[in-house]
N, C-alpha and C. Protein backbone atom coordinates (compact mmCIF):
# COMPACT_ATOMS: atom_id res chain seq x y z
N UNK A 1 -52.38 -41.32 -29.15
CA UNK A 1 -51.94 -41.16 -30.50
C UNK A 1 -51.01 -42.28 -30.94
N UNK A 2 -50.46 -42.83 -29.58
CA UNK A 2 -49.50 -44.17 -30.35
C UNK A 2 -50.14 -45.26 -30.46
N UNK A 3 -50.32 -45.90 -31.33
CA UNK A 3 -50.66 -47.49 -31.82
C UNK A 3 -50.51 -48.57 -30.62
N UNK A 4 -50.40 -49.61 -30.04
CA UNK A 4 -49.85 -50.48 -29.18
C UNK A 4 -48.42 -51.25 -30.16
N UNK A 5 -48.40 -51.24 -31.27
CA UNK A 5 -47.41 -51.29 -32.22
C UNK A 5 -46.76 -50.44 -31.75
N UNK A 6 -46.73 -49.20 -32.25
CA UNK A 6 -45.82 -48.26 -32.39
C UNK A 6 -45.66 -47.94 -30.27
N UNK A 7 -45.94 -48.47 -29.47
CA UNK A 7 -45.18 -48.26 -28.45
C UNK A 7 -44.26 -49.23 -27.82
N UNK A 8 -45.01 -50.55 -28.70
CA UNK A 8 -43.72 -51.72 -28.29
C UNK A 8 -42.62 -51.75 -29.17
N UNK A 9 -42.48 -50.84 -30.26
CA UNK A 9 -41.68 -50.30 -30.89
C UNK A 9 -40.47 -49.10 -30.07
N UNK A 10 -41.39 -48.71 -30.03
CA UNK A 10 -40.64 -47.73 -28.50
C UNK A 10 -39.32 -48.10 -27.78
N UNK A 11 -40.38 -48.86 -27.18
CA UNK A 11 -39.59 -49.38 -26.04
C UNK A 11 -38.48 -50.58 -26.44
N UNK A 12 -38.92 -51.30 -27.66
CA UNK A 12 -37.73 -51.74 -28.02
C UNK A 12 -36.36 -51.02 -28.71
N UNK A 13 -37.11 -49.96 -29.26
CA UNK A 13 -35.37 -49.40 -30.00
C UNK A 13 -35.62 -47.98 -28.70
N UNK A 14 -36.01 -47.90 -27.89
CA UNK A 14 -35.13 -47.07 -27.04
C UNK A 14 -35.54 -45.73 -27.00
N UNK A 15 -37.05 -45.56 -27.49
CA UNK A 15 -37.07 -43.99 -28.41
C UNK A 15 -38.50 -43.43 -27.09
N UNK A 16 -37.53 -42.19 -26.67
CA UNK A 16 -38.32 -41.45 -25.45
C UNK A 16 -39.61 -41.18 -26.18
N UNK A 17 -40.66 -41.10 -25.21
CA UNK A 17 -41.76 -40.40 -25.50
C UNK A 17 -41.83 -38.58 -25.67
N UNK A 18 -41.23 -38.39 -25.33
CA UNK A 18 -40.67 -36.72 -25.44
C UNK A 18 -40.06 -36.76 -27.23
N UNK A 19 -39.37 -37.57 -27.90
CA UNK A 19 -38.83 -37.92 -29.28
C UNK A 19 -40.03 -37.76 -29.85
N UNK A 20 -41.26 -38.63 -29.99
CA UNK A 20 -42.56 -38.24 -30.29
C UNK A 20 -43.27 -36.84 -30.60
N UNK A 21 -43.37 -36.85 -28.96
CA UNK A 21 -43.71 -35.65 -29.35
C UNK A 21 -42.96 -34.29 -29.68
N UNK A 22 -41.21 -34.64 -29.67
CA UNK A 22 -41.15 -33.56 -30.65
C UNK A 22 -40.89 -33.36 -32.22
N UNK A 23 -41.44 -34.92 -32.56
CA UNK A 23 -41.49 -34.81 -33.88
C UNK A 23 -42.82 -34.60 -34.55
N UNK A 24 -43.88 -34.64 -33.53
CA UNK A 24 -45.33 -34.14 -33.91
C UNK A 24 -44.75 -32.70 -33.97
N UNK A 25 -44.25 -31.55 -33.08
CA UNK A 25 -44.19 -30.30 -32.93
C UNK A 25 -43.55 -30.03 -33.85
N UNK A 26 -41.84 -30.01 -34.47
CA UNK A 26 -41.11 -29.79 -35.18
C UNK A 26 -40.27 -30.53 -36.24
N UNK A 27 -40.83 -31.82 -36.47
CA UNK A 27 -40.39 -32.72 -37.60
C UNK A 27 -40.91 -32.48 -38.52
N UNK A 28 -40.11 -32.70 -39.91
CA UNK A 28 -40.48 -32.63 -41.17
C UNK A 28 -41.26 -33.61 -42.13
N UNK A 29 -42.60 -33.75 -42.56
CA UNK A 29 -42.91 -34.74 -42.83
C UNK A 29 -42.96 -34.82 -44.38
N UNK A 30 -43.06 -36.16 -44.67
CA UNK A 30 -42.66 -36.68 -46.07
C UNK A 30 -43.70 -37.76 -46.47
N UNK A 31 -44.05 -38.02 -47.25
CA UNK A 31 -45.08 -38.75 -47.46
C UNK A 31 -44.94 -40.08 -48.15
N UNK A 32 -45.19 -41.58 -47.76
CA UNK A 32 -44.41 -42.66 -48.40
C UNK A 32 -45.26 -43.39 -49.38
N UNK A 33 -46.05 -42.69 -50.46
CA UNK A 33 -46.80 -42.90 -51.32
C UNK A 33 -47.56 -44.34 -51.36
N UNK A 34 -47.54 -44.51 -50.16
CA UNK A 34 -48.76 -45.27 -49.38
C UNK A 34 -49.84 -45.42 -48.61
N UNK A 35 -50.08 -43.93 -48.25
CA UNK A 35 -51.08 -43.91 -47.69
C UNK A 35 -50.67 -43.25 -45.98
N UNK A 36 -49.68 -43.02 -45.96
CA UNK A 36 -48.83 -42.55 -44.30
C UNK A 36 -47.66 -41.44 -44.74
N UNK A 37 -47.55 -41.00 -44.02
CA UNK A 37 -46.54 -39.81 -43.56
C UNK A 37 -45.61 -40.47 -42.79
N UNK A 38 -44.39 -39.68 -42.87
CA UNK A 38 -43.09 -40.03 -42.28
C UNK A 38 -42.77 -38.47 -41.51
N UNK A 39 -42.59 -38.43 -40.20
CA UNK A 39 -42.11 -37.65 -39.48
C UNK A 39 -40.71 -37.52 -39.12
N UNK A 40 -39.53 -36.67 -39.60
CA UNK A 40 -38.23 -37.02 -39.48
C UNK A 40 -37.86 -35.41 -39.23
N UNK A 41 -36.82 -35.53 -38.31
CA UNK A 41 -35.91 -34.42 -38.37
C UNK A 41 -34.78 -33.75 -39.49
N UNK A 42 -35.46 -33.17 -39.70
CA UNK A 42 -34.14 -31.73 -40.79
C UNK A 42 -33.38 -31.29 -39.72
N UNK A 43 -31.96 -30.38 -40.96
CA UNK A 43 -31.50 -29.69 -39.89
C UNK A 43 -32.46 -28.23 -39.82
N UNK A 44 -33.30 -28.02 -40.82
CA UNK A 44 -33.76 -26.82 -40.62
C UNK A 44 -34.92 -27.02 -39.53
N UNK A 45 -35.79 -28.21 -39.41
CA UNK A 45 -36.56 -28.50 -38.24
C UNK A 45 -35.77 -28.74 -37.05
N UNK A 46 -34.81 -28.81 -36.71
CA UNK A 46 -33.67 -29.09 -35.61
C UNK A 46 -33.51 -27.74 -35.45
N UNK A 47 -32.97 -26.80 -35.75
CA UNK A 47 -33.24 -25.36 -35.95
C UNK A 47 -34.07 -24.55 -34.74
N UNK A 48 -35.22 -25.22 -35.59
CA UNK A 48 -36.49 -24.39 -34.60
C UNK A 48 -36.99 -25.29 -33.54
N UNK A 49 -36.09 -26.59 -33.17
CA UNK A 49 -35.84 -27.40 -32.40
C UNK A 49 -35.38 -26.40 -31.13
N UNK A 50 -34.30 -26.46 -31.41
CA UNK A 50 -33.23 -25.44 -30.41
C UNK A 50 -33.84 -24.06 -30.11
N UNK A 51 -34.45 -23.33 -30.69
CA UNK A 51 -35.66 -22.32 -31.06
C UNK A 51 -36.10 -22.25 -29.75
N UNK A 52 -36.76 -23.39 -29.73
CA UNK A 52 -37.99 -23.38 -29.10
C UNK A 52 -37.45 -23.92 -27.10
N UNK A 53 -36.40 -25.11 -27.49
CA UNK A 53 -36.13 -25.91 -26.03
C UNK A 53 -34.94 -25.70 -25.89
N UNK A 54 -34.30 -24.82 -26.41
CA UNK A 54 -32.72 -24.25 -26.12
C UNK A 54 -31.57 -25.59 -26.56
N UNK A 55 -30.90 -25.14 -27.22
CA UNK A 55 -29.50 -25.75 -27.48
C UNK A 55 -29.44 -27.14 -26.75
N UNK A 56 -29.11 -26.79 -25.11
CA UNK A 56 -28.20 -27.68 -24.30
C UNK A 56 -29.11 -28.76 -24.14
N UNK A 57 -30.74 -28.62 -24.10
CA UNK A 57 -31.63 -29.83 -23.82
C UNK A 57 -31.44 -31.11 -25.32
N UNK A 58 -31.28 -29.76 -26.50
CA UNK A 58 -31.03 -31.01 -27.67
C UNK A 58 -29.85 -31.63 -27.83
N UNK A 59 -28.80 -30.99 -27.63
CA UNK A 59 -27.47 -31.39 -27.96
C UNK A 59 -26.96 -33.04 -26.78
N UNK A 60 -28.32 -32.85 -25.57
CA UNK A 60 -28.11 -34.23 -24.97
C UNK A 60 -28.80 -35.38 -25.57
N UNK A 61 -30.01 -34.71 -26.60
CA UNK A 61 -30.57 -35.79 -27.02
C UNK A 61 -30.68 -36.03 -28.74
N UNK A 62 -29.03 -35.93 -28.71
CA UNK A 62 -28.71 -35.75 -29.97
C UNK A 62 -28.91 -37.09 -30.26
N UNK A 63 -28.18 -38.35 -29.98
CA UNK A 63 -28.89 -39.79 -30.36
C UNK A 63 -30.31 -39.63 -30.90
N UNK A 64 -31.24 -39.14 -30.48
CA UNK A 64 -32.61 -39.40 -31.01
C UNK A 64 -32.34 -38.52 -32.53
N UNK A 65 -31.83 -37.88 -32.49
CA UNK A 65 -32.39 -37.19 -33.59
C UNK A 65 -32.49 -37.59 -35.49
N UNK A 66 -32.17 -38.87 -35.10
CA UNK A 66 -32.08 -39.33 -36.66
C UNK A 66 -33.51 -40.84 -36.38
N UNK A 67 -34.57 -40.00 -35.27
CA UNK A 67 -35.66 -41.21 -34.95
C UNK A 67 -36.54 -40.40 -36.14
N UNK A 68 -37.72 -41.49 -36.30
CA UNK A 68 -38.30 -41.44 -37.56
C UNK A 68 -40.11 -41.50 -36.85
N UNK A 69 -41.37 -41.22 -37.08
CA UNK A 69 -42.19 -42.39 -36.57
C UNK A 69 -43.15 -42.06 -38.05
N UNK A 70 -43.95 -43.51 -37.80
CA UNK A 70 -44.60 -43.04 -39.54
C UNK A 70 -46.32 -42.68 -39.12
N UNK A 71 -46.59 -42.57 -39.77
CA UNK A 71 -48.16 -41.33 -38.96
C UNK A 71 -49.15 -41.93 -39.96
N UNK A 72 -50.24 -42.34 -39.76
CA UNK A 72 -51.33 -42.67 -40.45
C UNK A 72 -52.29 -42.46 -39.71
N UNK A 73 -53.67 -41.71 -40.23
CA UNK A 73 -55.15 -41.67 -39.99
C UNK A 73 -55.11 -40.86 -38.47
N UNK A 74 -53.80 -40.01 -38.77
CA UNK A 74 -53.43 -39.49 -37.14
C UNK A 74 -53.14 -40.10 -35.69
N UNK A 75 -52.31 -41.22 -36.29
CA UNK A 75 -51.83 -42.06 -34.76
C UNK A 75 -50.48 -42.25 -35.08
N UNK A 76 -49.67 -42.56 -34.63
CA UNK A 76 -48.09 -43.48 -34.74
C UNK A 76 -48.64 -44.90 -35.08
N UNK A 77 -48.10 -44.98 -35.99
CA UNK A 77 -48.21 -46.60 -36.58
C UNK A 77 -46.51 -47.32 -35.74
N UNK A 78 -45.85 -46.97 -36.31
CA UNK A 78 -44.42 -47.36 -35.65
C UNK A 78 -43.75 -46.51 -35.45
N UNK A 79 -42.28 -46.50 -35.15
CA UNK A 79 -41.01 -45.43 -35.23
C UNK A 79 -39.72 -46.47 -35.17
N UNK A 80 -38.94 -45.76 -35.57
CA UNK A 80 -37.76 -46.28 -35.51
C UNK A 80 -36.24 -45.18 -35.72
N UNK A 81 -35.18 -45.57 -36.16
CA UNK A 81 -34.24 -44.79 -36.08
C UNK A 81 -33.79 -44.82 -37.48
N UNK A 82 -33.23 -44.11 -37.82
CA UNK A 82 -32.28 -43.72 -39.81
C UNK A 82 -31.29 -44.27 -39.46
N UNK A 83 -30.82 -44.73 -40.24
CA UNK A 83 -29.25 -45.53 -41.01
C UNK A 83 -28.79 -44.56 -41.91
N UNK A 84 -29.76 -44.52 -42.78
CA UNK A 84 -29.32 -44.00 -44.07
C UNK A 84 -30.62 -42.55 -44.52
N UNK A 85 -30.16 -42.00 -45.66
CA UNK A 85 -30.92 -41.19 -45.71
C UNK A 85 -31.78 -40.75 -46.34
N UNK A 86 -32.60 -40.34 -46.06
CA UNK A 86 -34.04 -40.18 -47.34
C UNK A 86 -33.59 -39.98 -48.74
N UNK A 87 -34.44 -40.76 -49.70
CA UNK A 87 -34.05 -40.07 -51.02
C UNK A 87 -35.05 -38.57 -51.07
N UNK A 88 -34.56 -38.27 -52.21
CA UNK A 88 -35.20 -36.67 -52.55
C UNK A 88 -35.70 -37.41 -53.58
C-alpha cells in the first residue's frame, strides 16, 4: 500500500510503519481538493485510538501523533508530520 515515495519518506522523517497503519484504522480523513485524501489524527480518532490499543501503548507514541500520510487511488503517496493545523 506504500508508494516507494511514500516509504523513503518514512524513513526519512522517522514515521513507524505501525503510524500507517494506524492511521488507515483510526485516522480522520480530509480531502485536498485534488484528487487525494489526507489521513490525520483527531482527538476524537485518538479516542478510539486508546479504545482499541490501550492508553499506555499511545501515550509512548505520542510524537507520531500529529503524522499525516496522503492516500490516493488507495496507496500512500507520502506522509509526513503537522506543524500547524488544518484549516476547517
Amino acid at each position: 500500500m506504500l508508494t516507494s515515495h511514500a516509504t523513503v519518506r518514512c524513513q526519512q522523517r522517522g514515521i513507524p510503519p505501525l503510524v500507517i497503519d494506524w492511521l488507515h484504522q483510526f485516522g480522520e480523513e480530509r480531502f485536498d481538493h485534488r484528487g487525494a485524501a489526507i489521513l490525520h489524527f483527531s482527538k476524537r480518532s485518538i479516542r478510539r485510538l486508546e479504545r482499541a490499543v490501550g492508553r499506555q501503548p499511545v501515550s509512548k507514541m505520542k510524537e507520531y501523533l500529529r503524522c499525516y500520510a496522503v492516500i490516493s487511488n488507495g496507496h500512500v503517496i507520502t506522509a509526513g508530520k503537522r506543524y500547524k493545523k488544518f484549516k476547517t
